[in-house]
PDB file of N, CA and C in Angstrom:
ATOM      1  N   UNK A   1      -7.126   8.487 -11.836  1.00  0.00           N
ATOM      2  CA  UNK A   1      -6.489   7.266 -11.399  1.00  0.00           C
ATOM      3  C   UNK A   1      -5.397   6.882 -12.382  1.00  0.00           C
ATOM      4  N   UNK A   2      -4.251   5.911 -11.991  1.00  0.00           N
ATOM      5  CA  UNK A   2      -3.668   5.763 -12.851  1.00  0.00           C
ATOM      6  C   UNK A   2      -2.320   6.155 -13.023  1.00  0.00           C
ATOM      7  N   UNK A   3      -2.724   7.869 -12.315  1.00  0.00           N
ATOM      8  CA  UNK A   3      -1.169   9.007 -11.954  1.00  0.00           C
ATOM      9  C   UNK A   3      -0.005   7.759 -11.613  1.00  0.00           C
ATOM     10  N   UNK A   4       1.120   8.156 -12.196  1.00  0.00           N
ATOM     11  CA  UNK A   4       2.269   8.162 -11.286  1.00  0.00           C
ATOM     12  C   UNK A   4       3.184   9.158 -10.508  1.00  0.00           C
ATOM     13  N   UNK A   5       2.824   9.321  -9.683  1.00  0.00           N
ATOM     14  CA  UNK A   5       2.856   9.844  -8.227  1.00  0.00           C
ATOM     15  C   UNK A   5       3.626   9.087  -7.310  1.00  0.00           C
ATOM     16  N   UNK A   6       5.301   8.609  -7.385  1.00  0.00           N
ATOM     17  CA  UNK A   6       5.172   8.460  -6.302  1.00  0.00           C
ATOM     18  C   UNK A   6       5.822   8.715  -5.107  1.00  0.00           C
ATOM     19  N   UNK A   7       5.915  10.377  -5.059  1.00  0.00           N
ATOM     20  CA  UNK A   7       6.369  11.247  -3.707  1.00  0.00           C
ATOM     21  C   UNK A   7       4.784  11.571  -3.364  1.00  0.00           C
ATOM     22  N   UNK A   8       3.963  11.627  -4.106  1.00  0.00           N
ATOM     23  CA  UNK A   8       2.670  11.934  -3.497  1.00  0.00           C
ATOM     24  C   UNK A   8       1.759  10.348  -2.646  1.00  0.00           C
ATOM     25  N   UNK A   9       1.984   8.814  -3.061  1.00  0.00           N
ATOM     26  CA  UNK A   9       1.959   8.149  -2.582  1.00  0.00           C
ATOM     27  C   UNK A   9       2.600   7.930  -1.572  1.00  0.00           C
ATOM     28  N   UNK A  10       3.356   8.302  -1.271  1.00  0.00           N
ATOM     29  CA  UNK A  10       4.112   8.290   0.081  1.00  0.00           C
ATOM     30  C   UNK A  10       4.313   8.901   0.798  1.00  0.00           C
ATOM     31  N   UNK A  11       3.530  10.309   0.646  1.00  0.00           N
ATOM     32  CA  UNK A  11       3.094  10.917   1.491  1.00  0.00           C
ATOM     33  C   UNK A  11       1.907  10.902   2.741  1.00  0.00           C
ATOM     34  N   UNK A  12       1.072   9.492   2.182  1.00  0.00           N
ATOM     35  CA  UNK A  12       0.242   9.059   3.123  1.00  0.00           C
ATOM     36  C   UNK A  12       1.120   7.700   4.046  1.00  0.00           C
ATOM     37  N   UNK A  13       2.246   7.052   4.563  1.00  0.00           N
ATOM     38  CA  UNK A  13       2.844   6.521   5.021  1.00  0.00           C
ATOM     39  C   UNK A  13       3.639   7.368   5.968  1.00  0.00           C
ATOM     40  N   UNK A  14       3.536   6.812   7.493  1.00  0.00           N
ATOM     41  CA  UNK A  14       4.164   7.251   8.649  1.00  0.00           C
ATOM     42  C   UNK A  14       6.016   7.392   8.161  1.00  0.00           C
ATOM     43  N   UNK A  15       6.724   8.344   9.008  1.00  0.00           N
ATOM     44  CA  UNK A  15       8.196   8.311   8.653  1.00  0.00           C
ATOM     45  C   UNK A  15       8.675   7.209   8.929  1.00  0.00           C
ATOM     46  N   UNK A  16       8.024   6.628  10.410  1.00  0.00           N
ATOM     47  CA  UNK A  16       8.560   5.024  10.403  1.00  0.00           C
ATOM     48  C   UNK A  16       7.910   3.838   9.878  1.00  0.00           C
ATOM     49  N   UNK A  17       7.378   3.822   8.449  1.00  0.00           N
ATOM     50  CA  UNK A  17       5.964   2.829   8.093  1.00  0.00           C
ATOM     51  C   UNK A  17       7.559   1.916   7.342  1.00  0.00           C
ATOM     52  N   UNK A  18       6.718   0.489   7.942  1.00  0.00           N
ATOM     53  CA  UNK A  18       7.602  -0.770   7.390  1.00  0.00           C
ATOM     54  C   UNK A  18       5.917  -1.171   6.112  1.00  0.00           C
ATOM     55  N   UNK A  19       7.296  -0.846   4.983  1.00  0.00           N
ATOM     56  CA  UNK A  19       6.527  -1.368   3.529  1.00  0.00           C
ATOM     57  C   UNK A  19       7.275  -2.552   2.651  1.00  0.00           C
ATOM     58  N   UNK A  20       6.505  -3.002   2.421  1.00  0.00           N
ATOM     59  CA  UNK A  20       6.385  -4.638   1.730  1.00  0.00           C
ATOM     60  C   UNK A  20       5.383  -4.600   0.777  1.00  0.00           C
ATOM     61  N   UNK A  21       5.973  -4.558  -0.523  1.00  0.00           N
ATOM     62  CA  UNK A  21       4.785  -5.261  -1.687  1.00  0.00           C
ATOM     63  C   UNK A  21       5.307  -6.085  -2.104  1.00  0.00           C
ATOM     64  N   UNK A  22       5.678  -6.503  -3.128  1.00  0.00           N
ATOM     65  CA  UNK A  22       6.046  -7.835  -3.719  1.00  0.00           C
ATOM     66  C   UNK A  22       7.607  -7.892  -3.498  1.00  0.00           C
ATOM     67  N   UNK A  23       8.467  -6.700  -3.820  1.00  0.00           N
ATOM     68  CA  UNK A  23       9.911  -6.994  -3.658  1.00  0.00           C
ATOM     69  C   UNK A  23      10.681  -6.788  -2.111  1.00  0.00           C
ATOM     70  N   UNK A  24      11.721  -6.447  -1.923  1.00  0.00           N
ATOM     71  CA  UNK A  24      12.320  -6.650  -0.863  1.00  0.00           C
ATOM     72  C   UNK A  24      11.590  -5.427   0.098  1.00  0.00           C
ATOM     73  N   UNK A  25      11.551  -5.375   1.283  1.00  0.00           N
ATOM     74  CA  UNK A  25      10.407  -4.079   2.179  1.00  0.00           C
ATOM     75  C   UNK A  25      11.885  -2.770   1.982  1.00  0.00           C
ATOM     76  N   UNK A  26      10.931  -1.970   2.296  1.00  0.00           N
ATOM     77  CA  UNK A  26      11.296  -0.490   2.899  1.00  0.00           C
ATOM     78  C   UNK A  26      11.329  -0.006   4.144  1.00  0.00           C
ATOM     79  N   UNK A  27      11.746   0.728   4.682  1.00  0.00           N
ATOM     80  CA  UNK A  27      11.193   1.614   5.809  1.00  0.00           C
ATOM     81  C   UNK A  27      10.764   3.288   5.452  1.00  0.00           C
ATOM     82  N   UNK A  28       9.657   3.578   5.838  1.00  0.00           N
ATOM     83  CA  UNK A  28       9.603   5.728   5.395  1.00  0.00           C
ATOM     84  C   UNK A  28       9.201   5.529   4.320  1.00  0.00           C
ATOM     85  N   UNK A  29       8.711   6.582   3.742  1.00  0.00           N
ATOM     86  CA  UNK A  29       8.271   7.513   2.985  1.00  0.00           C
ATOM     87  C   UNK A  29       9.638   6.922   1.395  1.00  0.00           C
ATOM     88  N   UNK A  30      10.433   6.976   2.229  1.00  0.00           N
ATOM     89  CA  UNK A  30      11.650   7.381   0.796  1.00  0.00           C
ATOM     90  C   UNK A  30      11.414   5.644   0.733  1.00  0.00           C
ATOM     91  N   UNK A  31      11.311   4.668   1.248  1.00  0.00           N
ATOM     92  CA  UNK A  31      11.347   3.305   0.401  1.00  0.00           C
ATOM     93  C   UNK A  31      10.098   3.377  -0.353  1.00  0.00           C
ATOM     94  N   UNK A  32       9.548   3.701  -0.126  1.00  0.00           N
ATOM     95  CA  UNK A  32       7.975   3.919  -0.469  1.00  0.00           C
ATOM     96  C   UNK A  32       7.592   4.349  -1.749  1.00  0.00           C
ATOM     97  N   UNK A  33       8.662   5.905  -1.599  1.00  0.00           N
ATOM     98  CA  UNK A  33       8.895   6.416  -3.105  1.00  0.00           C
ATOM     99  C   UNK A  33       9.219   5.582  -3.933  1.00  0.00           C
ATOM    100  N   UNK A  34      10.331   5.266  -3.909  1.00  0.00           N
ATOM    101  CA  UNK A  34      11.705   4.601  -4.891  1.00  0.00           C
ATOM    102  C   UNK A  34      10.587   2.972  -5.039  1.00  0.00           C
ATOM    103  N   UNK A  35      10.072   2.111  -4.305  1.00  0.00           N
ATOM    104  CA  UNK A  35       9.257   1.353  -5.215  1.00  0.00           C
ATOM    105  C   UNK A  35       8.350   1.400  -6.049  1.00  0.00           C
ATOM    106  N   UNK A  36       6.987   2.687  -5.813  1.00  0.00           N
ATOM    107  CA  UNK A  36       6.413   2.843  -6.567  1.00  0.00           C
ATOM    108  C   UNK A  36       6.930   3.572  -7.947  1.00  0.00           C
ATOM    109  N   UNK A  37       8.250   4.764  -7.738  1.00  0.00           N
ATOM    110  CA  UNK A  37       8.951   4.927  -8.962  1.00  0.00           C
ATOM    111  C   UNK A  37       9.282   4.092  -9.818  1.00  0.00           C
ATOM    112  N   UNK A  38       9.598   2.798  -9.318  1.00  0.00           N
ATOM    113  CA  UNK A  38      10.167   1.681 -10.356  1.00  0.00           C
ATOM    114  C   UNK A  38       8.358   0.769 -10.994  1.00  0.00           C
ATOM    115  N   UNK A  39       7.879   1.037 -10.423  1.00  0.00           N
ATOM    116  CA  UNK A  39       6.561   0.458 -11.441  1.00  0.00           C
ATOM    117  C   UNK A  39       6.102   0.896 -12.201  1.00  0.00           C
ATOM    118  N   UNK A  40       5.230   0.258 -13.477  1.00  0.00           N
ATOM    119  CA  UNK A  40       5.311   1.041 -14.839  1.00  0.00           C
ATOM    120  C   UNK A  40       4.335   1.833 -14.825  1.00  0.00           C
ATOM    121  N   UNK A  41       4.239   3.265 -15.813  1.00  0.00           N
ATOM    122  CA  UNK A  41       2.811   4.136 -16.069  1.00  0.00           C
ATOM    123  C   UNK A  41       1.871   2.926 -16.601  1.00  0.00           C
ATOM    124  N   UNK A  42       0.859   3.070 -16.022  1.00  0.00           N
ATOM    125  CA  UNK A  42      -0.445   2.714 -16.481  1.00  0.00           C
ATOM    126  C   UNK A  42      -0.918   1.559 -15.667  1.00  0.00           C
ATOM    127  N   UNK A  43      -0.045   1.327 -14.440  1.00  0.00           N
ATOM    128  CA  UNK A  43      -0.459   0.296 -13.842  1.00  0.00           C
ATOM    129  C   UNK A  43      -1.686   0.480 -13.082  1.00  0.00           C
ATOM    130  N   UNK A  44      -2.906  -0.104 -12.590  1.00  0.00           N
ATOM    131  CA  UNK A  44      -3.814   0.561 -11.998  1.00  0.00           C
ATOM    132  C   UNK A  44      -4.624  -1.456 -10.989  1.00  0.00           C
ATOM    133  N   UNK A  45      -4.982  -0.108  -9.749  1.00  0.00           N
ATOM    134  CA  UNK A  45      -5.488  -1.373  -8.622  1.00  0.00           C
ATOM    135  C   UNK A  45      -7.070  -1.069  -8.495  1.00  0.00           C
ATOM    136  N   UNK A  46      -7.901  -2.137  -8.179  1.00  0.00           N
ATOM    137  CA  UNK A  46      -8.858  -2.418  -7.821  1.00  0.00           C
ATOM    138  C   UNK A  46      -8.473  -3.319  -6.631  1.00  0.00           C
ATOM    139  N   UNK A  47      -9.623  -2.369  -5.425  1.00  0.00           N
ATOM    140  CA  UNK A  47      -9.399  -3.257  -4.003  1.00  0.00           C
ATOM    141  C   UNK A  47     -10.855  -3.539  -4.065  1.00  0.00           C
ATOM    142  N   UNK A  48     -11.083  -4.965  -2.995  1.00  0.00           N
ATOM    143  CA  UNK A  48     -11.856  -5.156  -2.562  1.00  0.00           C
ATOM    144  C   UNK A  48     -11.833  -5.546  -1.528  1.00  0.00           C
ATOM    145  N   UNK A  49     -12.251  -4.898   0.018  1.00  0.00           N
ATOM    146  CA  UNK A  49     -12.052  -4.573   0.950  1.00  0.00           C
ATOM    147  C   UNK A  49     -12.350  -6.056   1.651  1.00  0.00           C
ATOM    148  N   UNK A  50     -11.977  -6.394   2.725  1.00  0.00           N
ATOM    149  CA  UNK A  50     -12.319  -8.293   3.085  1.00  0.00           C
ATOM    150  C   UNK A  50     -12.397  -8.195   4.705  1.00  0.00           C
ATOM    151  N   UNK A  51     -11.769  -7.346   5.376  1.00  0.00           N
ATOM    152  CA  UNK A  51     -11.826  -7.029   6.821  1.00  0.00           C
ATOM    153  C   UNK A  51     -11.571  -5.780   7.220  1.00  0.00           C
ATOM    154  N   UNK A  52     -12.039  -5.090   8.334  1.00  0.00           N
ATOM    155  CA  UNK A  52     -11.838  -4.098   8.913  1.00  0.00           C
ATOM    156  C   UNK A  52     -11.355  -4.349  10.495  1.00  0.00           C
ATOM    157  N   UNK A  53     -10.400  -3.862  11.566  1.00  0.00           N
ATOM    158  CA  UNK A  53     -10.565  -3.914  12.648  1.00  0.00           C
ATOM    159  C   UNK A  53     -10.162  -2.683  13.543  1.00  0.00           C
ATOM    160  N   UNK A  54     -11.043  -2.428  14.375  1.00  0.00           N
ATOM    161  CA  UNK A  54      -9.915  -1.079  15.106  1.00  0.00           C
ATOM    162  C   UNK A  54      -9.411  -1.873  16.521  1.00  0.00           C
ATOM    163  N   UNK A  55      -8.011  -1.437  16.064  1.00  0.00           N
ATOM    164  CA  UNK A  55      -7.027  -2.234  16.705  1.00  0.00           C
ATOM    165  C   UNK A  55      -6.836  -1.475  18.442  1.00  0.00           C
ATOM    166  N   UNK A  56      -7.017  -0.427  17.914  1.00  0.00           N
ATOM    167  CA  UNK A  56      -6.921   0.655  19.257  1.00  0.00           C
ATOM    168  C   UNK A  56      -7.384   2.081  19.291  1.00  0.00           C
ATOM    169  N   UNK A  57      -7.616   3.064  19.771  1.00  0.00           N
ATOM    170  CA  UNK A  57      -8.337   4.212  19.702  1.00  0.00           C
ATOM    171  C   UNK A  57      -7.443   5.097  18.466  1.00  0.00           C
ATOM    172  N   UNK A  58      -6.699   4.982  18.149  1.00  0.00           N
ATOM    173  CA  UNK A  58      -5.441   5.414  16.875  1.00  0.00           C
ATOM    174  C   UNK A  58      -5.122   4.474  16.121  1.00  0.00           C
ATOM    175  N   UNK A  59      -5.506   3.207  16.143  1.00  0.00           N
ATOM    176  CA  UNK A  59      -4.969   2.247  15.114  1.00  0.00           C
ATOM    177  C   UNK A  59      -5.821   1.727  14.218  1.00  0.00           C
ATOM    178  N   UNK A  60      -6.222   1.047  13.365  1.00  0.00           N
ATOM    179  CA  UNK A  60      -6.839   0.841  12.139  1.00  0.00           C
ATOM    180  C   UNK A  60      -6.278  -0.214  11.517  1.00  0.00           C
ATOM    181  N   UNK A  61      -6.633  -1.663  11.170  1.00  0.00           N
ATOM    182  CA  UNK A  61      -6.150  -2.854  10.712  1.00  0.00           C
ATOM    183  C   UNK A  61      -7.416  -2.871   9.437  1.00  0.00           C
ATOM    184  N   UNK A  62      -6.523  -2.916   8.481  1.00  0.00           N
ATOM    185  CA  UNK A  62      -7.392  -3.413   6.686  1.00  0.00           C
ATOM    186  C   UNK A  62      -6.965  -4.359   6.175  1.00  0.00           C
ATOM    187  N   UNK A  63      -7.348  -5.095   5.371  1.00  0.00           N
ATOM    188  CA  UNK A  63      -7.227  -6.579   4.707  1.00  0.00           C
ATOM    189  C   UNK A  63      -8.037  -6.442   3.293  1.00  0.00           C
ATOM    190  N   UNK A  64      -7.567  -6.210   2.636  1.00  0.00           N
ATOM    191  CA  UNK A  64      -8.365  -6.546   1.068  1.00  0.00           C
ATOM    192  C   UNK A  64      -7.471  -7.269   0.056  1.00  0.00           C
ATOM    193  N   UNK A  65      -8.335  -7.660  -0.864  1.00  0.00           N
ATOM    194  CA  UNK A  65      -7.750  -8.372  -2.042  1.00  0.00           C
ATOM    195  C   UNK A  65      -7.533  -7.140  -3.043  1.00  0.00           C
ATOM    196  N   UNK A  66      -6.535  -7.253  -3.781  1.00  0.00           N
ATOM    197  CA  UNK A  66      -6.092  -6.152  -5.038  1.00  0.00           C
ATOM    198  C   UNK A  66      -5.673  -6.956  -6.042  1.00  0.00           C
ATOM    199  N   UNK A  67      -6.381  -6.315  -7.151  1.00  0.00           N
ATOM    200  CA  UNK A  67      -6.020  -6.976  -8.380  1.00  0.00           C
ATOM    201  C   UNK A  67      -5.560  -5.898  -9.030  1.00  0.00           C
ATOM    202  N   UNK A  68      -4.083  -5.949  -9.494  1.00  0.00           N
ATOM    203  CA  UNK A  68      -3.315  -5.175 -10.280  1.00  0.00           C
ATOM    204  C   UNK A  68      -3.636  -5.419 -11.636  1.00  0.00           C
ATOM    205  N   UNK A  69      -3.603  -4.651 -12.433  1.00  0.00           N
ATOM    206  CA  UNK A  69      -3.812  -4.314 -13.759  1.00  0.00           C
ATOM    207  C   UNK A  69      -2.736  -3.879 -14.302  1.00  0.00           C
ATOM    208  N   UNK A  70      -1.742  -4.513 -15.145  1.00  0.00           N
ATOM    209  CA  UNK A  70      -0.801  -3.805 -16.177  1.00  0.00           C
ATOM    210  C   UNK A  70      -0.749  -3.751 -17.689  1.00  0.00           C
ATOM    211  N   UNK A  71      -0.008  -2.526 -18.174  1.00  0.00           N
ATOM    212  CA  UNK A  71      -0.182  -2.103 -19.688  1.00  0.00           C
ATOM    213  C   UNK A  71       0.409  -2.999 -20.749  1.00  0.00           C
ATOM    214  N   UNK A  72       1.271  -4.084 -20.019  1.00  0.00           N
ATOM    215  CA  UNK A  72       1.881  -4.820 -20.681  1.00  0.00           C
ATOM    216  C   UNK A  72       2.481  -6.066 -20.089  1.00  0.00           C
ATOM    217  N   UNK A  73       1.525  -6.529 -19.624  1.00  0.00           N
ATOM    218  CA  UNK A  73       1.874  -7.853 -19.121  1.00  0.00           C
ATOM    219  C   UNK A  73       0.450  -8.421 -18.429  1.00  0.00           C
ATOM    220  N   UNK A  74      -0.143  -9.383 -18.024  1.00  0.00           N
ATOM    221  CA  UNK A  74      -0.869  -9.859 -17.399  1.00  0.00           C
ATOM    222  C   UNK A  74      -1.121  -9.429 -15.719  1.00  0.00           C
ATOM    223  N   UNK A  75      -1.905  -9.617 -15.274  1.00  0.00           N
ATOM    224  CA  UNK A  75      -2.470  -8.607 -13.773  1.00  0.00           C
ATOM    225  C   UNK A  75      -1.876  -9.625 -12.973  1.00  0.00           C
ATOM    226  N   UNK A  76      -2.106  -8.921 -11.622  1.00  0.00           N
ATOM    227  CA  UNK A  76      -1.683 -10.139 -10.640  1.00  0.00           C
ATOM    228  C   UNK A  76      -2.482  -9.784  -9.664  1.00  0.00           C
ATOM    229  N   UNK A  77      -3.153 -10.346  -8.503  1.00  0.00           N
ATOM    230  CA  UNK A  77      -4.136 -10.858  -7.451  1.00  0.00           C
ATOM    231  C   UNK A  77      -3.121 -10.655  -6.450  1.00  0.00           C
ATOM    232  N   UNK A  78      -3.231 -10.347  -5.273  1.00  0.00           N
ATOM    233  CA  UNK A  78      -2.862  -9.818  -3.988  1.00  0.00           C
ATOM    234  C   UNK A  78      -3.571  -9.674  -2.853  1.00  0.00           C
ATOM    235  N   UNK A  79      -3.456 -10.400  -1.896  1.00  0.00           N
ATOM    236  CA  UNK A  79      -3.748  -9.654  -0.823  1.00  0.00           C
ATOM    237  C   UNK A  79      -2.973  -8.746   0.467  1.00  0.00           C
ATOM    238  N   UNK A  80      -3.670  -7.962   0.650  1.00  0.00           N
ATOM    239  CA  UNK A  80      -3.473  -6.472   1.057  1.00  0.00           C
ATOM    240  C   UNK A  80      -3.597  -6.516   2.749  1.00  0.00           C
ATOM    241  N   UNK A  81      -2.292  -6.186   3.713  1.00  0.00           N
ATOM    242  CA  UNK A  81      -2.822  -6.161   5.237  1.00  0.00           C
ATOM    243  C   UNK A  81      -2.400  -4.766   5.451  1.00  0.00           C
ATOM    244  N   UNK A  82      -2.828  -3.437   5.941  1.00  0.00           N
ATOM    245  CA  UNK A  82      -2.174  -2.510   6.512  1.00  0.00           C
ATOM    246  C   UNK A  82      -2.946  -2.130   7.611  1.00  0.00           C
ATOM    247  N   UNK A  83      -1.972  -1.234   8.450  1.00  0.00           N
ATOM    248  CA  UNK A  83      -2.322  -0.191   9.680  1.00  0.00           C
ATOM    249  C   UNK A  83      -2.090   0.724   9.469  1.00  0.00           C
ATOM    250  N   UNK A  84      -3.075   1.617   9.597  1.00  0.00           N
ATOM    251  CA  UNK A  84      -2.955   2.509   9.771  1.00  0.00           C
ATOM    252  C   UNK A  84      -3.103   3.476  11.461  1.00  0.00           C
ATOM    253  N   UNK A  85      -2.030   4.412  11.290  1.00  0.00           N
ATOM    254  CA  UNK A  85      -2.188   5.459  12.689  1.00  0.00           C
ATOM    255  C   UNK A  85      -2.372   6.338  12.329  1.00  0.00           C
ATOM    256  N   UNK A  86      -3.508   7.077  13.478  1.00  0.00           N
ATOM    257  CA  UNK A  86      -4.458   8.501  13.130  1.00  0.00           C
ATOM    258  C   UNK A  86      -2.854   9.472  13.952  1.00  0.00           C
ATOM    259  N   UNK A  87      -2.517  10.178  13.260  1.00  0.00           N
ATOM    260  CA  UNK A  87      -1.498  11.187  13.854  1.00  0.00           C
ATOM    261  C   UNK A  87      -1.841  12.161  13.436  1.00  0.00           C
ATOM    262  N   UNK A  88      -2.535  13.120  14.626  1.00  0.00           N
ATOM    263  CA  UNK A  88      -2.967  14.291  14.560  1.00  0.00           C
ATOM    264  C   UNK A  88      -4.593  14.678  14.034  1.00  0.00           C
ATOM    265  N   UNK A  89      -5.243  15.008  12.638  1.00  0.00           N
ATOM    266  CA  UNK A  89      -6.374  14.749  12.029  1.00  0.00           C
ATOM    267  C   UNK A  89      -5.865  14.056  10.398  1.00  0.00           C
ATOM    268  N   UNK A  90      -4.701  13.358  10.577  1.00  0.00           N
ATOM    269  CA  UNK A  90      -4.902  12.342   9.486  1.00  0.00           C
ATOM    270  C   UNK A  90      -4.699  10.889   9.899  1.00  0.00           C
ATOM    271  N   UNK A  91      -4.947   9.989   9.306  1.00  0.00           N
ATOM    272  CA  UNK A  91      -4.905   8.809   9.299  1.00  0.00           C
ATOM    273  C   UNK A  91      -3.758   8.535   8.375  1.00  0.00           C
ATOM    274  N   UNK A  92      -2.055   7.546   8.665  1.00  0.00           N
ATOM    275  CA  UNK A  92      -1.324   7.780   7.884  1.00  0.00           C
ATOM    276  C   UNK A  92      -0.921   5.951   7.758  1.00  0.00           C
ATOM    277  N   UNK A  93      -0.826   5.695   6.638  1.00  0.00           N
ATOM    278  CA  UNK A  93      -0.182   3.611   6.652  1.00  0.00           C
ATOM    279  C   UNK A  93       0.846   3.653   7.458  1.00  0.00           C
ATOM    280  N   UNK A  94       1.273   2.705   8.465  1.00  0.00           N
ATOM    281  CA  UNK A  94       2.181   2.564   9.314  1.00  0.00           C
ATOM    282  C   UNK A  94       2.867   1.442   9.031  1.00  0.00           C
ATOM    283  N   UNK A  95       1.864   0.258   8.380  1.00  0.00           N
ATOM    284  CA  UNK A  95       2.349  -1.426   8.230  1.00  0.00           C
ATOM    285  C   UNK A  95       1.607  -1.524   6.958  1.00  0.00           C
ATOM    286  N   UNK A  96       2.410  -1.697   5.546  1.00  0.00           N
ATOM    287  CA  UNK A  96       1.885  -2.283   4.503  1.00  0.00           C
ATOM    288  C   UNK A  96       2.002  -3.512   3.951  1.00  0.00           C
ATOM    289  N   UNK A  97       1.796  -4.745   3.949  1.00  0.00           N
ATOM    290  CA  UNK A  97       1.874  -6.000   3.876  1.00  0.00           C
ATOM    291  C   UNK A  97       1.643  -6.354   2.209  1.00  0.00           C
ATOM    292  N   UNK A  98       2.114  -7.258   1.463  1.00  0.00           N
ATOM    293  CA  UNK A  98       1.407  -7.843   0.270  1.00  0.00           C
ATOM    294  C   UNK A  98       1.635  -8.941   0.146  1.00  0.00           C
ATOM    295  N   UNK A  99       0.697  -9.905  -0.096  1.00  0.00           N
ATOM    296  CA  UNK A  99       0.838 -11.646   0.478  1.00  0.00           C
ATOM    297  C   UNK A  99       0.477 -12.050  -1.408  1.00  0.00           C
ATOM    298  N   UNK A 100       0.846 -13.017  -2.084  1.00  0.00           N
ATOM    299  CA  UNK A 100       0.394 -13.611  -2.853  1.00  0.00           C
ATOM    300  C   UNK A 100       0.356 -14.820  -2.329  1.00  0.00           C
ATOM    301  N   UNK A 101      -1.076 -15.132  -2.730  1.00  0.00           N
ATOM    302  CA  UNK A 101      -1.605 -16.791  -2.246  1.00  0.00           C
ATOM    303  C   UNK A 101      -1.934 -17.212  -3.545  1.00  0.00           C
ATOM    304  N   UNK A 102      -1.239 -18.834  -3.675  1.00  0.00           N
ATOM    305  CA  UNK A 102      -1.824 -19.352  -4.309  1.00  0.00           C
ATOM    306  C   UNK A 102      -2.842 -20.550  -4.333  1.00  0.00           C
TER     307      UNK A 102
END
């Protein structure tokens, strides 16, 4: 855990997955990359899972809370909405959401 990876993180995101974490969204694989590239080594998440739904016979709706952990700065609390679509025999993120509530 821990890797920074991130052409291999974005390899689990659809070509058309709309991504959103804290800064401005992406679309694909390549926004996907280029944000997790810009976050620092050693950052590391703990989820804790809060809902499940199957949305449709291929679709998959998740909701958890994530608490980020960084090497040099204080963590931050998140919550987490994605979909995922089963294409083919994988399951790939289609919709990644990140909400901070305060």
């Amino acid at each position: 855990m821990g890797a920074h990876e991130p052409d291999r993180v974005a390899s689990y995101f659809t070509d058309d997955a709309i991504f959103q974490g804290l800064h401005p969204y992406g679309v694909g694989p390549g926004g996907v990359a280029e944000y997790y590239a810009a976050q620092p080594i050693g950052l590391t998440a703990a989820y804790t899972i809060l809902e499940t739904r199957r949305l449709a016979g291929d679709l998959v709706l998740g909701y958890s809370r994530v608490e980020f952990t960084f090497p040099d700065r204080p963590g931050v609390t998140v919550y987490l909405c994605v979909i995922l679509r089963r294409t083919g025999e994988d399951w790939l993120i289609a919709h990644y959401q990140v909400s901070r509530l305060t």
